[in-house]
N, C-alpha and C. Protein backbone atom coordinates (compact mmCIF):
# COMPACT_ATOMS: atom_id res chain seq x y z
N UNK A 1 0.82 -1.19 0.00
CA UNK A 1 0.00 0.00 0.00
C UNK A 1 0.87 1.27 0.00
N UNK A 2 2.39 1.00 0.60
CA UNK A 2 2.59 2.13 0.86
C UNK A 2 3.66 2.69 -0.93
N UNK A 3 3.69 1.53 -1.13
CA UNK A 3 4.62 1.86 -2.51
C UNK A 3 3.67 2.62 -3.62
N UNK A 4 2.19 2.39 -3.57
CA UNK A 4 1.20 2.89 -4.36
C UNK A 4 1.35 4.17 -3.97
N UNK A 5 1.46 4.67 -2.47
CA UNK A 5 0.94 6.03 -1.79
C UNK A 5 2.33 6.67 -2.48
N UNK A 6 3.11 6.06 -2.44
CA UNK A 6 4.37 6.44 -3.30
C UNK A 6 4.63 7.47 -4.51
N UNK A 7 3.86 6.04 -5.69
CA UNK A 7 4.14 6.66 -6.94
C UNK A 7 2.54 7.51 -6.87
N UNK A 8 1.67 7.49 -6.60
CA UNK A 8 0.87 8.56 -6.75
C UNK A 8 0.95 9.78 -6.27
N UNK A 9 1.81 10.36 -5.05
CA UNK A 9 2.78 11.15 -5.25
C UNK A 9 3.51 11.75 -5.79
N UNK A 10 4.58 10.98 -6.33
CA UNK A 10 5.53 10.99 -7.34
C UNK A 10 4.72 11.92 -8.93
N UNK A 11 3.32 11.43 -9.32
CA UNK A 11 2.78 11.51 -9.70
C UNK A 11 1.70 12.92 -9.89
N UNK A 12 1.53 13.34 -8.87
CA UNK A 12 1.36 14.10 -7.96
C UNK A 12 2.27 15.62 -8.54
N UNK A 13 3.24 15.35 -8.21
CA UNK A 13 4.91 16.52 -8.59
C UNK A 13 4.52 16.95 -9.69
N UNK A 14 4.88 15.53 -10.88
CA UNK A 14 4.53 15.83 -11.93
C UNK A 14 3.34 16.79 -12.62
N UNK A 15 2.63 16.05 -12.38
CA UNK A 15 1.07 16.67 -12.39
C UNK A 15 0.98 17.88 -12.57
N UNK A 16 1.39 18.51 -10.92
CA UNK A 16 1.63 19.60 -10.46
C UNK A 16 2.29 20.93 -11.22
N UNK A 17 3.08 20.35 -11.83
CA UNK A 17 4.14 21.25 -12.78
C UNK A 17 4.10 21.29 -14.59
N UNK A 18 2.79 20.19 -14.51
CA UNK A 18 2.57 20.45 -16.22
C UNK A 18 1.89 21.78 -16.99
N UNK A 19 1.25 22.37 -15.98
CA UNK A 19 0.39 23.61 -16.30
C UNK A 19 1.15 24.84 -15.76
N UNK A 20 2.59 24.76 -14.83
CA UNK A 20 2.78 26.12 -14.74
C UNK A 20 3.78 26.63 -16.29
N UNK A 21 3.78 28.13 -16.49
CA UNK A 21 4.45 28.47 -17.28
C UNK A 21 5.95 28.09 -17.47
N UNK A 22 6.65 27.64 -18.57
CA UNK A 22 8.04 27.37 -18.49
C UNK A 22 8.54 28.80 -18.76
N UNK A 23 9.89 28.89 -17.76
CA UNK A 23 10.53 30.05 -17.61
C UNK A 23 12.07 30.07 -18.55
N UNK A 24 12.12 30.15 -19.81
CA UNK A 24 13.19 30.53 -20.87
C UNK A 24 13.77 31.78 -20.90
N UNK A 25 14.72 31.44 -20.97
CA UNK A 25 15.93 32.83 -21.02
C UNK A 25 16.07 32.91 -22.43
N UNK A 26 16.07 34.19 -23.11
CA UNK A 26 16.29 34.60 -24.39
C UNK A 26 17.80 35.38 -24.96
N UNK A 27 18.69 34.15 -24.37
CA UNK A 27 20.04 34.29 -24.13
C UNK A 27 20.56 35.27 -25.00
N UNK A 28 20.79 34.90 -26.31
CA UNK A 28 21.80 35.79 -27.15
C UNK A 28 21.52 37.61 -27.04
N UNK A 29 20.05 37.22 -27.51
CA UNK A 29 19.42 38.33 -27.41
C UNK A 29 18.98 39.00 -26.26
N UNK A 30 18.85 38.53 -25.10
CA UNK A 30 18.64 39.32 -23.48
C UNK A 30 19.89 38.64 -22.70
N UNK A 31 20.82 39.21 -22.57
CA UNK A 31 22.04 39.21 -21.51
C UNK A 31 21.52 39.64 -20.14
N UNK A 32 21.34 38.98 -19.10
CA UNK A 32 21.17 38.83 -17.60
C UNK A 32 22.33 39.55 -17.26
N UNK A 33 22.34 40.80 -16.89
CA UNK A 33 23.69 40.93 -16.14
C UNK A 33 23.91 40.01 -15.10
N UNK A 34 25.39 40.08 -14.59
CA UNK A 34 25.93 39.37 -13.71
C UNK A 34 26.20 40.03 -12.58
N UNK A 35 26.33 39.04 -11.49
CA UNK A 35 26.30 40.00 -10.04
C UNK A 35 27.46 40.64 -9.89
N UNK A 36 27.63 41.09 -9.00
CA UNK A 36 29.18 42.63 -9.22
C UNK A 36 30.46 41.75 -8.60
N UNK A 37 29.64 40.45 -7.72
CA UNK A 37 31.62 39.57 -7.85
C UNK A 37 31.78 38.18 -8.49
N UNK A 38 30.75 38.51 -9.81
CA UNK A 38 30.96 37.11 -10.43
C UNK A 38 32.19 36.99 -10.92
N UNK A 39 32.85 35.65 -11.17
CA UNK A 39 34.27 35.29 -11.62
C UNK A 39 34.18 35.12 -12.96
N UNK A 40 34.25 35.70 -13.99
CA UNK A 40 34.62 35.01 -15.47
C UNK A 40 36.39 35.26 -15.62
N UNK A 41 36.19 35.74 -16.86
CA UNK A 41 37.50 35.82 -17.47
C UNK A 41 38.42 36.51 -16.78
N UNK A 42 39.74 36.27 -16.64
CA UNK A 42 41.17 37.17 -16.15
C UNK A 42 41.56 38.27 -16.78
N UNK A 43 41.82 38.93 -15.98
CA UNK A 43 42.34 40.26 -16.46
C UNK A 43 43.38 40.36 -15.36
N UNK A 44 44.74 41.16 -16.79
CA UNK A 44 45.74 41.56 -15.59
C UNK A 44 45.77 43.18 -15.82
N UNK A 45 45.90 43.64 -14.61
CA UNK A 45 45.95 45.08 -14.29
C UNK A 45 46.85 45.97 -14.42
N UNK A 46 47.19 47.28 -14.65
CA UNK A 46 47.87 48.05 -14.83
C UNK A 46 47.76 49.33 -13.59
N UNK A 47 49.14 50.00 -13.33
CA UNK A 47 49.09 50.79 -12.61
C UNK A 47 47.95 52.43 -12.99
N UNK A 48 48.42 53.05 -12.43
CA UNK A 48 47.91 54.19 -12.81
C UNK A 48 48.43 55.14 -14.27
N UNK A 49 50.22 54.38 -14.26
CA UNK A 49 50.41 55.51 -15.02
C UNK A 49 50.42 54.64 -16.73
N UNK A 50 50.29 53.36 -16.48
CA UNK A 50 50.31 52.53 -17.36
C UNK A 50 51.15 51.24 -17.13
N UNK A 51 52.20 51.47 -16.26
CA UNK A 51 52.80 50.29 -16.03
C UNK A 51 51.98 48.87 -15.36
N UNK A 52 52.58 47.63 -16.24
CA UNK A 52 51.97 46.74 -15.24
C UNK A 52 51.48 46.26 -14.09
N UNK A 53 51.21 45.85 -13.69
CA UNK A 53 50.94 44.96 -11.71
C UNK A 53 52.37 43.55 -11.75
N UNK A 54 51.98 43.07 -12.86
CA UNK A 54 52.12 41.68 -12.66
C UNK A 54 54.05 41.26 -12.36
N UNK A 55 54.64 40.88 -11.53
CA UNK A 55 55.73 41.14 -11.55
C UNK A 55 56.59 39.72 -11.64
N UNK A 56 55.98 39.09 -12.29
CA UNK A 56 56.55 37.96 -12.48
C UNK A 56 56.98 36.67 -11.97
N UNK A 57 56.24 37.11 -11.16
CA UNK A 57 56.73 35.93 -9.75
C UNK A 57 56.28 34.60 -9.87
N UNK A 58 55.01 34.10 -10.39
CA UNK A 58 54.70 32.68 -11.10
C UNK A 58 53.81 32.20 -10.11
N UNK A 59 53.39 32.88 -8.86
CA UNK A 59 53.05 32.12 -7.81
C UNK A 59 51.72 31.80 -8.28
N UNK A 60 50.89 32.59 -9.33
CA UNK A 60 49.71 32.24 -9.76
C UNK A 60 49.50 30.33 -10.30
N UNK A 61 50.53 30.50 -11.42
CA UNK A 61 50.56 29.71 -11.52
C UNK A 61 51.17 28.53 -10.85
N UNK A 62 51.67 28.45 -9.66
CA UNK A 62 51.70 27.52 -8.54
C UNK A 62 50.06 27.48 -8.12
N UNK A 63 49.61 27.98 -7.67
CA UNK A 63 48.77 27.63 -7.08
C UNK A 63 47.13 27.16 -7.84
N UNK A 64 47.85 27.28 -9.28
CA UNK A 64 46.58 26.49 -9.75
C UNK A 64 46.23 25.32 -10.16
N UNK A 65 45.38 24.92 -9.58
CA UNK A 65 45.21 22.86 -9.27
C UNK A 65 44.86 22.70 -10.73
N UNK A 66 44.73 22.86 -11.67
CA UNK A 66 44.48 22.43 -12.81
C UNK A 66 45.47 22.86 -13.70
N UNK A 67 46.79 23.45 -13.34
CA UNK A 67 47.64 23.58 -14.52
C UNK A 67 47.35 24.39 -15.56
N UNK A 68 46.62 25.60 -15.57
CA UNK A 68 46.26 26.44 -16.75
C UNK A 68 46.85 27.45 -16.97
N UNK A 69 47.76 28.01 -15.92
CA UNK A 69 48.34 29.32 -16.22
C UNK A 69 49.86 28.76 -16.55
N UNK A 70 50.65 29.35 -17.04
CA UNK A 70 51.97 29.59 -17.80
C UNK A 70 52.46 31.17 -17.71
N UNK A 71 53.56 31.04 -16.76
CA UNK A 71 54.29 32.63 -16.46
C UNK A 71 55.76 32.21 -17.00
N UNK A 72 56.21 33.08 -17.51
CA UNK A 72 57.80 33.19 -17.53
C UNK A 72 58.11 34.97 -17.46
N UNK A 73 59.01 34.93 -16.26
CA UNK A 73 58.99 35.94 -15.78
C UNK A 73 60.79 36.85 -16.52
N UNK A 74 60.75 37.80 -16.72
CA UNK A 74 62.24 38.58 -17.35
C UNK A 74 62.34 39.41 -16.56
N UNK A 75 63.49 40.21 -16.29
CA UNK A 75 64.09 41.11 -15.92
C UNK A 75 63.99 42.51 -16.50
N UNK A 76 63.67 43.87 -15.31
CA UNK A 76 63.13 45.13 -16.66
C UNK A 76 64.72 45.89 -16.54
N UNK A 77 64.85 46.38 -17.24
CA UNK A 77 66.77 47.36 -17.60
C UNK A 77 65.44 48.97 -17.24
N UNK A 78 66.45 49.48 -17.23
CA UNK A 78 66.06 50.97 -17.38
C UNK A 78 65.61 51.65 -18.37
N UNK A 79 66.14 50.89 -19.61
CA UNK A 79 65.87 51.33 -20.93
C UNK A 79 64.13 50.88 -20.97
N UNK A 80 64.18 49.80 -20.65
CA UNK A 80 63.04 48.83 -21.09
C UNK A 80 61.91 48.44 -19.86
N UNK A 81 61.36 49.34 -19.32
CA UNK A 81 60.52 48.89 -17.53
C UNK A 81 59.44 48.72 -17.92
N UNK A 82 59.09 47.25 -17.76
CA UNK A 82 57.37 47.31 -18.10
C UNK A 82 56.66 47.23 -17.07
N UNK A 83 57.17 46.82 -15.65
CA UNK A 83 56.62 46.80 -13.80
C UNK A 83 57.77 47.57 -13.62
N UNK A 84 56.85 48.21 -12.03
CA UNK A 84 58.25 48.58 -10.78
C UNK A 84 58.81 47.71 -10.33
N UNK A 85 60.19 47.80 -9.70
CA UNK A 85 60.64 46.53 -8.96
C UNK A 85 61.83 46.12 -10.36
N UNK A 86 62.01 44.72 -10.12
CA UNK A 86 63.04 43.97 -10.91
C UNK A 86 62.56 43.34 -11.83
N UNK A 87 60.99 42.80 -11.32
CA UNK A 87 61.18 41.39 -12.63
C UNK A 87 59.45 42.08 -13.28
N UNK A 88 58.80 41.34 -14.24
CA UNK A 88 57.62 41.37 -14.58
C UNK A 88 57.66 40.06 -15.63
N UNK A 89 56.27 40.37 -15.89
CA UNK A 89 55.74 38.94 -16.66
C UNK A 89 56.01 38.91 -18.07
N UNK A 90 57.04 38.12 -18.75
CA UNK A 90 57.01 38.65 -20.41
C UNK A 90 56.35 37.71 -20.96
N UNK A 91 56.16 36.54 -20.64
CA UNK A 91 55.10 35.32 -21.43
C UNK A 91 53.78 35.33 -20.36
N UNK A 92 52.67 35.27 -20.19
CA UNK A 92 51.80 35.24 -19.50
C UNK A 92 50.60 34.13 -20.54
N UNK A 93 50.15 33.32 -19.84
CA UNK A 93 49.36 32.80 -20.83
C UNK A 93 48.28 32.26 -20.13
N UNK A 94 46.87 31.89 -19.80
CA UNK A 94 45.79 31.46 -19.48
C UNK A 94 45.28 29.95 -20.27
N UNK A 95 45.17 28.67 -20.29
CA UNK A 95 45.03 28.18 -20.95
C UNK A 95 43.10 28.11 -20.09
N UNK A 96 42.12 28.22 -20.86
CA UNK A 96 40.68 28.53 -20.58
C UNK A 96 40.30 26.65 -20.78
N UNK A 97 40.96 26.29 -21.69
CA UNK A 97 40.33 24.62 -21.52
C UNK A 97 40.78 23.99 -20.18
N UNK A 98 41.78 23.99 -19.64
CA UNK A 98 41.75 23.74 -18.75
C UNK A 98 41.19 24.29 -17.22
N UNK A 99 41.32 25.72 -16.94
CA UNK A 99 40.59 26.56 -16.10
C UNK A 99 39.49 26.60 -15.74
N UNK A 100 39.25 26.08 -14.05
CA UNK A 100 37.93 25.88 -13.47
C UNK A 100 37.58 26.92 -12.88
N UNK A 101 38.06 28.02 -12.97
CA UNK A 101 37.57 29.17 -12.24
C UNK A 101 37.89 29.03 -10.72
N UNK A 102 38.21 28.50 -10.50
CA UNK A 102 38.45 28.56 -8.90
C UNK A 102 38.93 30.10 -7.98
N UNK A 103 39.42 30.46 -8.85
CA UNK A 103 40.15 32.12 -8.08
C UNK A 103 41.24 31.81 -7.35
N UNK A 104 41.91 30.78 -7.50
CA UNK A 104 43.42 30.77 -6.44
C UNK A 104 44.38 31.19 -6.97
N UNK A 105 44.30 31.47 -7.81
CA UNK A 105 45.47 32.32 -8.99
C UNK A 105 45.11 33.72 -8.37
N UNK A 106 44.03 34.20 -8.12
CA UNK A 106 43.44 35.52 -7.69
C UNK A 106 44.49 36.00 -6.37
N UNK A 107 43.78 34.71 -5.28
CA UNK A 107 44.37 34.63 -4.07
C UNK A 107 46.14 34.70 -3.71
N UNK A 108 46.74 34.45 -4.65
CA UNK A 108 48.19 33.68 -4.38
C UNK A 108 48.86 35.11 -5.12
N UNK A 109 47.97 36.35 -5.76
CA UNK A 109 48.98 37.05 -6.54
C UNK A 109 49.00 38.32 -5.45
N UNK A 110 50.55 38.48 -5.25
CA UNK A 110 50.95 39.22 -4.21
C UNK A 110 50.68 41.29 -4.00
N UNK A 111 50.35 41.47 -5.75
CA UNK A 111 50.36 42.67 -6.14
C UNK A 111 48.81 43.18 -7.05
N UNK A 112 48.04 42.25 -6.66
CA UNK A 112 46.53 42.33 -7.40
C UNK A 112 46.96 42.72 -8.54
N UNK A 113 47.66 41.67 -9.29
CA UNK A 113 47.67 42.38 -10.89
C UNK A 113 46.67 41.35 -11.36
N UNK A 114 46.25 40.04 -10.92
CA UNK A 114 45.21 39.70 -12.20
C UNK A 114 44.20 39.32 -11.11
N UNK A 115 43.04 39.66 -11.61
CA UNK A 115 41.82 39.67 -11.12
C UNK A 115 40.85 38.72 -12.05
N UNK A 116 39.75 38.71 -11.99
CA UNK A 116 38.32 38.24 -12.43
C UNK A 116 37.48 39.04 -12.99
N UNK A 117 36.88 39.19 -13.88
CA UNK A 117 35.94 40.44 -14.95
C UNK A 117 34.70 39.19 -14.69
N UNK A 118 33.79 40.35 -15.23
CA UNK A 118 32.19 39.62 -15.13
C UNK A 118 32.32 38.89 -16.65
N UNK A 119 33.30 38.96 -17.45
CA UNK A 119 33.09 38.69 -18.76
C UNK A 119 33.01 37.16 -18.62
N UNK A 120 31.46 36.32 -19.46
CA UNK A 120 31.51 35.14 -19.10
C UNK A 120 31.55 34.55 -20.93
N UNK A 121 31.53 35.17 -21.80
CA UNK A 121 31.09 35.00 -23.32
C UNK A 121 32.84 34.06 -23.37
N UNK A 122 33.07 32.93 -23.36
CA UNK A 122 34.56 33.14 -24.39
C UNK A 122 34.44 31.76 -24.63
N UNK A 123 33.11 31.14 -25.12
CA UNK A 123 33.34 29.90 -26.02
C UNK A 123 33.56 30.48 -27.40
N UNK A 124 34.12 29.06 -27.99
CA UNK A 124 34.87 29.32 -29.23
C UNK A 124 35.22 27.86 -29.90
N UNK A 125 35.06 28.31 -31.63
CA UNK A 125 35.14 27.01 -32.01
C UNK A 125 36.88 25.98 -32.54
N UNK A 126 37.40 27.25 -31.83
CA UNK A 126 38.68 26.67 -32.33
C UNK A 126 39.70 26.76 -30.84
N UNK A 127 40.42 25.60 -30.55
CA UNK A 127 40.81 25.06 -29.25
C UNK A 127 42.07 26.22 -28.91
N UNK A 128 42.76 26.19 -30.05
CA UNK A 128 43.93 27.27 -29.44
C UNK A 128 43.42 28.74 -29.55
N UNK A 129 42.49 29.27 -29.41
CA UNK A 129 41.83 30.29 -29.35
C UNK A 129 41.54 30.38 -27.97
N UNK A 130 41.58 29.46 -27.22
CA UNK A 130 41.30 29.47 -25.99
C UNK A 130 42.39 30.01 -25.20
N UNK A 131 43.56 29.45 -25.32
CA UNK A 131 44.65 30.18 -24.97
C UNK A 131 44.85 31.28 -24.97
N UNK A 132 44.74 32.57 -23.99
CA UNK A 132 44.96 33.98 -23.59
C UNK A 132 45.81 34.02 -23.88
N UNK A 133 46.71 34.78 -24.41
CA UNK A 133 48.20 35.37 -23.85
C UNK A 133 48.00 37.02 -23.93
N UNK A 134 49.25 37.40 -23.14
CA UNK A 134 49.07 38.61 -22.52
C UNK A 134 48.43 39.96 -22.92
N UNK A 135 48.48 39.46 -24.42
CA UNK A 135 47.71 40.72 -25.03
C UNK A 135 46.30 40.71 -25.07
N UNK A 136 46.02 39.17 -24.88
CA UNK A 136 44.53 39.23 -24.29
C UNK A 136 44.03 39.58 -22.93
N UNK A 137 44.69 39.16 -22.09
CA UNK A 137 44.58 39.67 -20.85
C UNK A 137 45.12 40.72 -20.28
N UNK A 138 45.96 41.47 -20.52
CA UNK A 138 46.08 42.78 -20.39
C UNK A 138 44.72 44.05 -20.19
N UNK A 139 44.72 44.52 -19.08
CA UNK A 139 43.44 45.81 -18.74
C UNK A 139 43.98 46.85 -19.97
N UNK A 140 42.75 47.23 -20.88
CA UNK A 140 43.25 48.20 -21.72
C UNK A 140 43.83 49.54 -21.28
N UNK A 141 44.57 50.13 -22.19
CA UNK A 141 44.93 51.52 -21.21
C UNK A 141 43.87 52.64 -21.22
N UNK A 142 43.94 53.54 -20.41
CA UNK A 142 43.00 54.07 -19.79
C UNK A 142 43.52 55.66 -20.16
N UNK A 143 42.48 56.52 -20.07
CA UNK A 143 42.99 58.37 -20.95
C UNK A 143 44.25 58.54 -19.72
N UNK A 144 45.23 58.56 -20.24
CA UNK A 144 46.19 59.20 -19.08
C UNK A 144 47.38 58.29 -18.86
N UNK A 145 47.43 57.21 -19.55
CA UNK A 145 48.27 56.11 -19.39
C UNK A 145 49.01 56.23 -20.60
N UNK A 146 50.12 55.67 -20.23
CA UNK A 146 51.41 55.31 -21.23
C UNK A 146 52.02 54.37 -21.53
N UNK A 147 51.74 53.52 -22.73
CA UNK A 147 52.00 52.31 -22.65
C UNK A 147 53.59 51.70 -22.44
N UNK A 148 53.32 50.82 -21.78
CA UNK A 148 54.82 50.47 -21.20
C UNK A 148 55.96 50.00 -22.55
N UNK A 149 56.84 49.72 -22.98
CA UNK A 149 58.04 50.30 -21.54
C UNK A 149 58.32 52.03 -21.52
N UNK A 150 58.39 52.05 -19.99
CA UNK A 150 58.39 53.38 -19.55
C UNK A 150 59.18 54.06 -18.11
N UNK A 151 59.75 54.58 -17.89
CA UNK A 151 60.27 54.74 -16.33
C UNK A 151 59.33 55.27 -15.71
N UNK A 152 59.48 54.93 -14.35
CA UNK A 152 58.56 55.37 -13.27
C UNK A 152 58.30 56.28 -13.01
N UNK A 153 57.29 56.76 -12.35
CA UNK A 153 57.07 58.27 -12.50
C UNK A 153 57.54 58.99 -11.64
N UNK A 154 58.14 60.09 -12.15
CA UNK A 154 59.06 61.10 -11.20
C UNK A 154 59.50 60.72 -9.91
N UNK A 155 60.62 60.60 -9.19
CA UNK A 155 60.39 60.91 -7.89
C UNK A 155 59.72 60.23 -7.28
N UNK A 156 59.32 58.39 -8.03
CA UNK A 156 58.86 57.69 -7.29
C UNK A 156 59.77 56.41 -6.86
N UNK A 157 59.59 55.33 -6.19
CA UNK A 157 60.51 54.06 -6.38
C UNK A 157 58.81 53.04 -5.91
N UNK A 158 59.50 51.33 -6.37
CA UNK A 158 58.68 50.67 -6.51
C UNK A 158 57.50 50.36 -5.22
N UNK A 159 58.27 50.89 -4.06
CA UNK A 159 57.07 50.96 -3.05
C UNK A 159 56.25 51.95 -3.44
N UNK A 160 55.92 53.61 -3.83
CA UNK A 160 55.35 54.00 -3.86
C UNK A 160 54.13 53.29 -4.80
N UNK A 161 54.84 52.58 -5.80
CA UNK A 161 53.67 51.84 -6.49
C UNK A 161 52.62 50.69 -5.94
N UNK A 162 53.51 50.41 -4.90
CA UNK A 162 52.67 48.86 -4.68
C UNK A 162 52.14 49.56 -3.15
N UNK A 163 52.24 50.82 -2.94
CA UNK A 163 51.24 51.04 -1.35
C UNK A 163 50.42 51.83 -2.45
N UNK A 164 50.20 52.21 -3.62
CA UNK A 164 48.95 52.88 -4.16
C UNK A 164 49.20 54.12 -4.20
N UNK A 165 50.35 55.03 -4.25
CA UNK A 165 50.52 56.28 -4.31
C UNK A 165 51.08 57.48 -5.51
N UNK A 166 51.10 55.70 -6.48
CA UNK A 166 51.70 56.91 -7.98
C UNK A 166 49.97 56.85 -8.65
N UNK A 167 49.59 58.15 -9.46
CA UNK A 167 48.49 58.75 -10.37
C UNK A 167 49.03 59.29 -11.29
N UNK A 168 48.33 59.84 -11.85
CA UNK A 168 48.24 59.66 -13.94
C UNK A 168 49.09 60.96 -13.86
């Protein structure tokens, strides 16, 4: 008796849900914004005056359990400064097929140069397209910026950059 009381139940659910309206998203054409700390795509950041964040250190890619990021880090000369400090990122690469979003790449980077954008669009029909490299992930420059390589700005040294005190 009680296996009957069961599926007529079961039955029941069903029932229940054949007459309400189905609720479709009209994707391409109506974009849902996203909430203000959703995780999509990486972005690496730039200072104020244009110089990079990212200083090469690789720890991102240590700490990501799926193996997707690729850093190789160079040395900047005076002639040639693309970060404050000594080193910055000259290969930077994101591999997106492998990348679960997790944010520990976020967590592990010492100078908030790469972050998370709401941008969630980046399927694609071709596999090495997936692969970022730095010119994809790079924050565009902004009215007032100078694209690197560049010396630091006046009268500053690399702490003033990384406590937040050099502007455009």
């Amino acid at each position: 008796m009680s296996k009957l009381l069961d599926a007529i139940s079961g039955f029941g659910v069903t029932f229940s849900t054949m007459f309400k309206k189905p609720i479709t998203e009209q994707y391409p054409d109506d974009k849902t914004p996203t909430q203000a700390r959703y995780h999509g795509r990486h972005q690496l950041n730039r200072y104020a005056d244009g110089l990079e964040k990212c200083i090469g250190c690789e720890l991102c890619a240590w700490a990501c359990p799926a193996d997707a990021i690729y850093v190789e880090g160079a040395d900047n000369t005076e002639s040639e400064r693309f970060s404050p400090g000594e080193r910055y990122g000259r290969v930077y690469q994101i591999n997106y097929l492998r990348c679960i979003g997790c944010g520990l790449c976020i967590e592990a980077c010492p100078t908030r140069a790469l972050t998370m954008t709401n941008d969630y669009e980046m399927a694609d029909d071709n596999r090495s397209d997936l692969i970022y490299d730095k010119d994809k992930l790079l924050a565009p420059l902004q009215p007032g910026m100078t694209r690197p390589p560049h010396a630091m700005a006046e009268g500053t040294t690399d702490d003033d950059y990384y406590l937040g005190r050099v502007t455009r």
